[in-house]
Protein backbone atom coordinates (compact mmCIF):
# COMPACT_ATOMS: atom_id res chain seq x y z
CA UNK A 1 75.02 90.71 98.36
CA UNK A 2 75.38 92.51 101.56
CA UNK A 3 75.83 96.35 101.16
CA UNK A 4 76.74 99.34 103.74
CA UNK A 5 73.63 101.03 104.97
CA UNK A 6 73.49 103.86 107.50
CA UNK A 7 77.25 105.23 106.11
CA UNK A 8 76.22 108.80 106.57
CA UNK A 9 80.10 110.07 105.59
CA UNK A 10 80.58 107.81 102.75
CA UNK A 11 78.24 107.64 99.34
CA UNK A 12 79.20 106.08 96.52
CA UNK A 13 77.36 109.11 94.51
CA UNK A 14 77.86 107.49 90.84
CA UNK A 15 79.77 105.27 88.64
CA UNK A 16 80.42 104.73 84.81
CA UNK A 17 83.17 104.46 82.01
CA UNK A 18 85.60 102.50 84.93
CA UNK A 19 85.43 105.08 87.61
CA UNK A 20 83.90 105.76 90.69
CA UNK A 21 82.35 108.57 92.35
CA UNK A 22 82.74 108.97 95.33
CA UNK A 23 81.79 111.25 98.42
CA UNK A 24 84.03 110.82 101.99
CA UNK A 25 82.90 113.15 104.39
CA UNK A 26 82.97 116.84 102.38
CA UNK A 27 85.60 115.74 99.62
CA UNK A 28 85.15 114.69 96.60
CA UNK A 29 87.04 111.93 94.58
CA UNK A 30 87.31 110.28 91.48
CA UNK A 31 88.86 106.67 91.44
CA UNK A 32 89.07 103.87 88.70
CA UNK A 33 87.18 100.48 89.45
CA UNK A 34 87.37 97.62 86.79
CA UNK A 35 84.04 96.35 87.48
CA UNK A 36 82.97 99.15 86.33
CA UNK A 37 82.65 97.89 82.75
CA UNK A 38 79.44 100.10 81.20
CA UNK A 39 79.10 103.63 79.52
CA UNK A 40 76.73 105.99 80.21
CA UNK A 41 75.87 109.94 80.90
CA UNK A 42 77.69 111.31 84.04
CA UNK A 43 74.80 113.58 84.94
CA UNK A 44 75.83 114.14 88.31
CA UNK A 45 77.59 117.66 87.95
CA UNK A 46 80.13 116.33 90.69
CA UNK A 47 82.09 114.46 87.81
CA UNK A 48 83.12 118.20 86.84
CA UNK A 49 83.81 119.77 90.28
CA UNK A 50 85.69 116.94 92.22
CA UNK A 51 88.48 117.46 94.30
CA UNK A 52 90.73 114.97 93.20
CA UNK A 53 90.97 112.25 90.56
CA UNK A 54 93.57 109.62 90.66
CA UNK A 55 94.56 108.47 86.88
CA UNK A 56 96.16 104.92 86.39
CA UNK A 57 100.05 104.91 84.78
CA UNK A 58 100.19 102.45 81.84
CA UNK A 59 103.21 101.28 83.33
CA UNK A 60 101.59 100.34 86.72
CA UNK A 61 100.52 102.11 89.51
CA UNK A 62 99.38 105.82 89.23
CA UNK A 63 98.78 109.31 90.74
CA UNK A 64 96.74 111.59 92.27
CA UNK A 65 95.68 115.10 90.11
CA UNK A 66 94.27 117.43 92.79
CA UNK A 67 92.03 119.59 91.55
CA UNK A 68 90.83 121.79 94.50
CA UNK A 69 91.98 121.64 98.38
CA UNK A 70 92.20 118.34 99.46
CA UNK A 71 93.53 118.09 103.60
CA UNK A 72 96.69 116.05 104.12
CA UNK A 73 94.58 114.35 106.61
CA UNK A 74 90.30 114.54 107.11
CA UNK A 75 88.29 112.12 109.29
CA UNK A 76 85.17 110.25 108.90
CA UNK A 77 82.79 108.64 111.54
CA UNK A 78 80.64 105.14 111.09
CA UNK A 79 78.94 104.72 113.50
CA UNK A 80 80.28 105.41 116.84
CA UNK A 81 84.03 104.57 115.02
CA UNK A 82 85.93 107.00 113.56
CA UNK A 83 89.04 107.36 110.89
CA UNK A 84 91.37 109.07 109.28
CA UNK A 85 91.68 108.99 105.59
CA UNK A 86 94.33 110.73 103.29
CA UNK A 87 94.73 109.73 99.43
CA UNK A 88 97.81 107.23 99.14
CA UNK A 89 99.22 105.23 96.64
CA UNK A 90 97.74 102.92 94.20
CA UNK A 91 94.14 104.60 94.34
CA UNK A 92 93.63 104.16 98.04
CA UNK A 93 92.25 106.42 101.04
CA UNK A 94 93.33 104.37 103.86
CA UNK A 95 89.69 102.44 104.25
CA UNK A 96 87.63 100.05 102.42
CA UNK A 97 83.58 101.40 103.29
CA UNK A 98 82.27 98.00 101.80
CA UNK A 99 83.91 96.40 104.89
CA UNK A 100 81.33 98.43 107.84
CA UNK A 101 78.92 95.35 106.80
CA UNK A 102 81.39 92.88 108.14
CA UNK A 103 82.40 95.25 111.10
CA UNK A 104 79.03 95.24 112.12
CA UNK A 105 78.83 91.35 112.03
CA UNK A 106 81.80 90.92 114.12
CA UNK A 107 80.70 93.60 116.74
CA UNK A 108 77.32 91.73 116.83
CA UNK A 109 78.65 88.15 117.42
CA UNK A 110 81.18 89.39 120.12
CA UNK A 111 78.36 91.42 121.76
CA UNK A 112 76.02 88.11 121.95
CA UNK A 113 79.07 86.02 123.62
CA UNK A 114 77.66 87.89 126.79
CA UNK A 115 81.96 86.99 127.60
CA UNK A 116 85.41 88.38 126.55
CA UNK A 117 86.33 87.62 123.34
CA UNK A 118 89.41 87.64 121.89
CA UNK A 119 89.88 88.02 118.31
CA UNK A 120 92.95 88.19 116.21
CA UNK A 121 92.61 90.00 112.89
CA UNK A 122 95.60 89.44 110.09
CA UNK A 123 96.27 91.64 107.30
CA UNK A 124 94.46 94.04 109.66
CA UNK A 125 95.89 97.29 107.31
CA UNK A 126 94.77 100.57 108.96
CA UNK A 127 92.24 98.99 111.75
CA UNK A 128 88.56 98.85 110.59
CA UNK A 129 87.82 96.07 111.62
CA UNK A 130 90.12 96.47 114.79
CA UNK A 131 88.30 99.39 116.18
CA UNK A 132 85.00 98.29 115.97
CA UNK A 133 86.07 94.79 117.60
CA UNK A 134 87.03 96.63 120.14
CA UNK A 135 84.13 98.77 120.66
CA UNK A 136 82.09 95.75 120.89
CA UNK A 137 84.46 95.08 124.02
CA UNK A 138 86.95 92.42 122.70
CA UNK A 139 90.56 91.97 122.81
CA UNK A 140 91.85 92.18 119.98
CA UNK A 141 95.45 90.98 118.67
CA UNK A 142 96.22 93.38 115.31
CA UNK A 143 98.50 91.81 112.85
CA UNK A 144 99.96 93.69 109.46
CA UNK A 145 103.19 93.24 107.97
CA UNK A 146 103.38 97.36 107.07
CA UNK A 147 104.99 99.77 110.04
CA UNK A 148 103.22 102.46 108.45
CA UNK A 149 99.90 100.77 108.29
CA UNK A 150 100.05 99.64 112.03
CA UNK A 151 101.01 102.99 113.21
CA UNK A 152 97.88 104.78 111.23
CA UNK A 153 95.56 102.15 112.82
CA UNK A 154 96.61 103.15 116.09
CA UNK A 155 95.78 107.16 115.10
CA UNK A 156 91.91 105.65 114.03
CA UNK A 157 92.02 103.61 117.60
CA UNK A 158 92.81 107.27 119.13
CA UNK A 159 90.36 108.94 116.97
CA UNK A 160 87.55 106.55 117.88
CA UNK A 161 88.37 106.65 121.97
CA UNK A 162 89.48 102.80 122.06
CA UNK A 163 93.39 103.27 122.06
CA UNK A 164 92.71 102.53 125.93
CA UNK A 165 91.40 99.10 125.47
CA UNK A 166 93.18 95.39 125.37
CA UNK A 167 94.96 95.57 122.52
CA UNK A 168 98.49 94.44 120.95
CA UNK A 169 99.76 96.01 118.25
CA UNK A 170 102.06 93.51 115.69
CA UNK A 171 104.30 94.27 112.83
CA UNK A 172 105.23 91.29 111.19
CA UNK A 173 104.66 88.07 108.56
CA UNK A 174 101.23 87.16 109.06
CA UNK A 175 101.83 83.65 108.26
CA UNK A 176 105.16 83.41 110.29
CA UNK A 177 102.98 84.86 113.62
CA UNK A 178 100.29 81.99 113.15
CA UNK A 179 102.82 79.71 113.40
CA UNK A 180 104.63 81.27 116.65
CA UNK A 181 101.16 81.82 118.40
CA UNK A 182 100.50 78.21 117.66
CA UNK A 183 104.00 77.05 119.38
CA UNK A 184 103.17 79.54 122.35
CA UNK A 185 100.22 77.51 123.02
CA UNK A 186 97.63 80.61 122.26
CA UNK A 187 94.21 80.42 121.63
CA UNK A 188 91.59 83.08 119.93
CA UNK A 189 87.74 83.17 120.05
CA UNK A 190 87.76 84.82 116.52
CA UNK A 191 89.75 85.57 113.77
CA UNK A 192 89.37 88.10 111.08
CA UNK A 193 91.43 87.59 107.60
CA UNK A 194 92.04 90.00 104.58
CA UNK A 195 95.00 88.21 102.71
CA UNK A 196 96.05 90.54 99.52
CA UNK A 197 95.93 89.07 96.70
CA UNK A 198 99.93 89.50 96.69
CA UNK A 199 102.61 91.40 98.92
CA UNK A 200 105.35 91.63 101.30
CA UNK A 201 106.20 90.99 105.19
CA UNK A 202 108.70 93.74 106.99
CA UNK A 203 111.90 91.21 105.97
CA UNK A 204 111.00 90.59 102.63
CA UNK A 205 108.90 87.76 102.88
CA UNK A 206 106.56 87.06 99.42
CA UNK A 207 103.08 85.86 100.40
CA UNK A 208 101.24 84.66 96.80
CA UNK A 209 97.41 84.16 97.98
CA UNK A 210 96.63 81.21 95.60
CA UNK A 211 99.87 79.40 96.88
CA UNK A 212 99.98 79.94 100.55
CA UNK A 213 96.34 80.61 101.53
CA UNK A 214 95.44 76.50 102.54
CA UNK A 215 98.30 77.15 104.47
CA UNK A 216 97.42 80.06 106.04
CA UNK A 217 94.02 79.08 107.02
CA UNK A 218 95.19 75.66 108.05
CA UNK A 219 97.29 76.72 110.58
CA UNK A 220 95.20 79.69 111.50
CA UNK A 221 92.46 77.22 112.39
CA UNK A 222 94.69 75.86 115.16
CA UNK A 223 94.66 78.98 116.63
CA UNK A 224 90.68 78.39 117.66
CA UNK A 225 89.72 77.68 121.44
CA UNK A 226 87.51 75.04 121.65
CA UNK A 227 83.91 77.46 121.96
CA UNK A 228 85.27 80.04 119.54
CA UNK A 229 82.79 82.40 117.67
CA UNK A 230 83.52 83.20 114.27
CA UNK A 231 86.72 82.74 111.57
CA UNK A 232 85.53 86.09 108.42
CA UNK A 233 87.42 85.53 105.71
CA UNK A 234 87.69 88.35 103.01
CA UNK A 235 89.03 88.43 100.02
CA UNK A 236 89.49 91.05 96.95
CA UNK A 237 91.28 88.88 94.51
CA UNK A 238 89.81 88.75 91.24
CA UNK A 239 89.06 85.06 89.89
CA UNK A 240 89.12 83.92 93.21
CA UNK A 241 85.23 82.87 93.49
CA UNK A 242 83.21 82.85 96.85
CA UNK A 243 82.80 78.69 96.27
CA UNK A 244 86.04 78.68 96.70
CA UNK A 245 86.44 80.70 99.30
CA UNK A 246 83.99 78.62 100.97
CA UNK A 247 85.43 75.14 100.26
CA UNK A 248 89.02 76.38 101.53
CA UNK A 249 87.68 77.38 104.88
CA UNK A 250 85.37 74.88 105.44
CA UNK A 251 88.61 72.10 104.40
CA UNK A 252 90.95 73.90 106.13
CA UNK A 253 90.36 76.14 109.24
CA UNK A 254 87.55 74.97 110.67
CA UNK A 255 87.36 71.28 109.46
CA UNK A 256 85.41 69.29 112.07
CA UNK A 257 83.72 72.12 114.07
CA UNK A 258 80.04 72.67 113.91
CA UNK A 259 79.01 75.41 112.56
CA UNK A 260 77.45 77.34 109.73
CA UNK A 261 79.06 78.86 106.88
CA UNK A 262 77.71 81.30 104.22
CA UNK A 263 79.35 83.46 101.67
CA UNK A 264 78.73 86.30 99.74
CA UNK A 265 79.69 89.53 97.94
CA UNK A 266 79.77 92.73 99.68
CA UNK A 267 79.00 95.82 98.05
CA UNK A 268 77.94 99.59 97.81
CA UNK A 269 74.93 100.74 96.61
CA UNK A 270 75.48 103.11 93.92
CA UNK A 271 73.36 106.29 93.86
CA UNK A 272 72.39 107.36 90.71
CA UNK A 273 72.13 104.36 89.51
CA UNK A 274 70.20 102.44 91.74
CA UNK A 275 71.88 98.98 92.16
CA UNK A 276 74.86 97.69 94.00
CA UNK A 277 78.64 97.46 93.02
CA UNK A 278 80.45 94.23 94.19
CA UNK A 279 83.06 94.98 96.42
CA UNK A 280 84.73 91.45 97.35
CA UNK A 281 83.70 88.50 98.78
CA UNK A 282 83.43 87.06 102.26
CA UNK A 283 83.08 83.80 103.75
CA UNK A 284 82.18 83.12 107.48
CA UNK A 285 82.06 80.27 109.91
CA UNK A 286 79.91 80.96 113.04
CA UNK A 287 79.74 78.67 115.66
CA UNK A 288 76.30 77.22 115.83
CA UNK A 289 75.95 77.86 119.93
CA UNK A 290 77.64 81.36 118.63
């Protein structure tokens, strides 16, 4: 497992009884996790004086209970990146801290090239992996099917000084881009994937991971130039094991190039209790010249 180091504003401070603990920048929050499947004592007295816990609805979904000042809006820095977090719906802060391991891959990789790279990044939600793409120096085409999404990643490309830099900005079907790209004849040196496990495209569109993702990655892989870098896959869909992550993108988008692939889970290290919590699972091809 590959786990965040060096995340000075995040800490995953505990977790037990299907919750985590967790510290982002000064606030404090309470948020459910289903791996989080043991019992124990919550010495940390931080279980007692958070600032907001978020309690799951039996009949889906949830809310937030705020129980001291929480901003509408706070930042926190990684690195030399920056965002902006504020609690949402469904549990969520606007940023996934497992992901700075696979951030940091990508920036490395495109840093090697010793070239431009250009890297187009689906499902790209509120820009993570955008901004530090783009701090690395590539160009980078930003792809989610959520107006509101897009628009917040452009406040974290603001917030982290890269607003300035090549990048397009893309509302739309993930899928139903690949396929224009493809008939505009355009080529990427990387792409970066987060399918959900299910959701929605600005006109309605239903993507189902288990029943479009060969599709997906098949026609993604067309998108490759011929000395591409990298194609990170990531996925949070339970059941969905890295093997098969593996076998899909090896089979499907990049079937025939050399390369290396390896897969894993990423995680964050947990505190008090001294081991990691699984986080989701990535596979990568790298080029073997890359």
């Amino acid at each position: 497992m590959r786990t965040v180091e060096g995340f000075n504003d995040y800490e995953l401070l505990d977790a037990d009884s299907g919750e985590r603990l967790e510290r982002w920048g000064e606030v404090i929050l309470i948020r459910p996790d289903p791996q989080v499947i043991w019992s124990g004592t919550k010495r940390d007295p931080r279980w007692k004086s958070a600032d907001a816990v978020y309690h799951r609805s039996n009949s889906g979904g949830g809310y937030w209970e705020t129980l001291r000042r929480v901003p509408d809006v706070w930042s926190i820095n990684y690195k030399e990146l920056t965002f902006r977090l504020k609690p949402m719906g469904f549990k969520h802060t606007g940023l996934f801290p497992e992901q700075a391991v696979n951030w940091d891959l990508a920036s490395r990789l495109i840093k090697e090239a010793g070239r431009e790279v250009s890297v187009l990044n689906l499902f790209a939600y509120t820009g993570g992996a955008t901004i530090a793409c783009l701090k690395a120096g590539a160009a980078v085409t930003h792809v989610d099917a959520s107006k509101g999404m897009v628009q917040w990643a452009k406040e974290n490309a603001v917030a982290s000084a890269v607003a300035d830099k090549k990048v397009r900005w893309i509302v739309d079907d993930c899928l139903k881009f690949v396929k224009r790209e493809i008939r505009r004849g355009k080529r990427y040196d990387a792409v970066i994937a987060d399918p959900p496990s299910y959701g929605r495209g600005p006109d309605g569109e239903v993507w189902k991971l288990e029943q479009q993702l060969a599709e997906l990655l098949c026609e993604t892989g067309k998108l490759l130039s011929d000395d591409a870098l990298f194609f990170l896959l990531n996925s949070y869909t339970g059941g969905l094991s890295p093997t098969i992550l593996n076998f899909m993108l090896k089979n499907y988008a990049v079937k025939n190039r050399k390369g290396k692939i390896f897969t894993d889970e990423i995680g964050l290290n947990i505190t008090a209790k001294g081991i990691s919590l699984p986080c989701g699972n990535t596979t990568v091809w790298i080029n073997e010249n890359g």
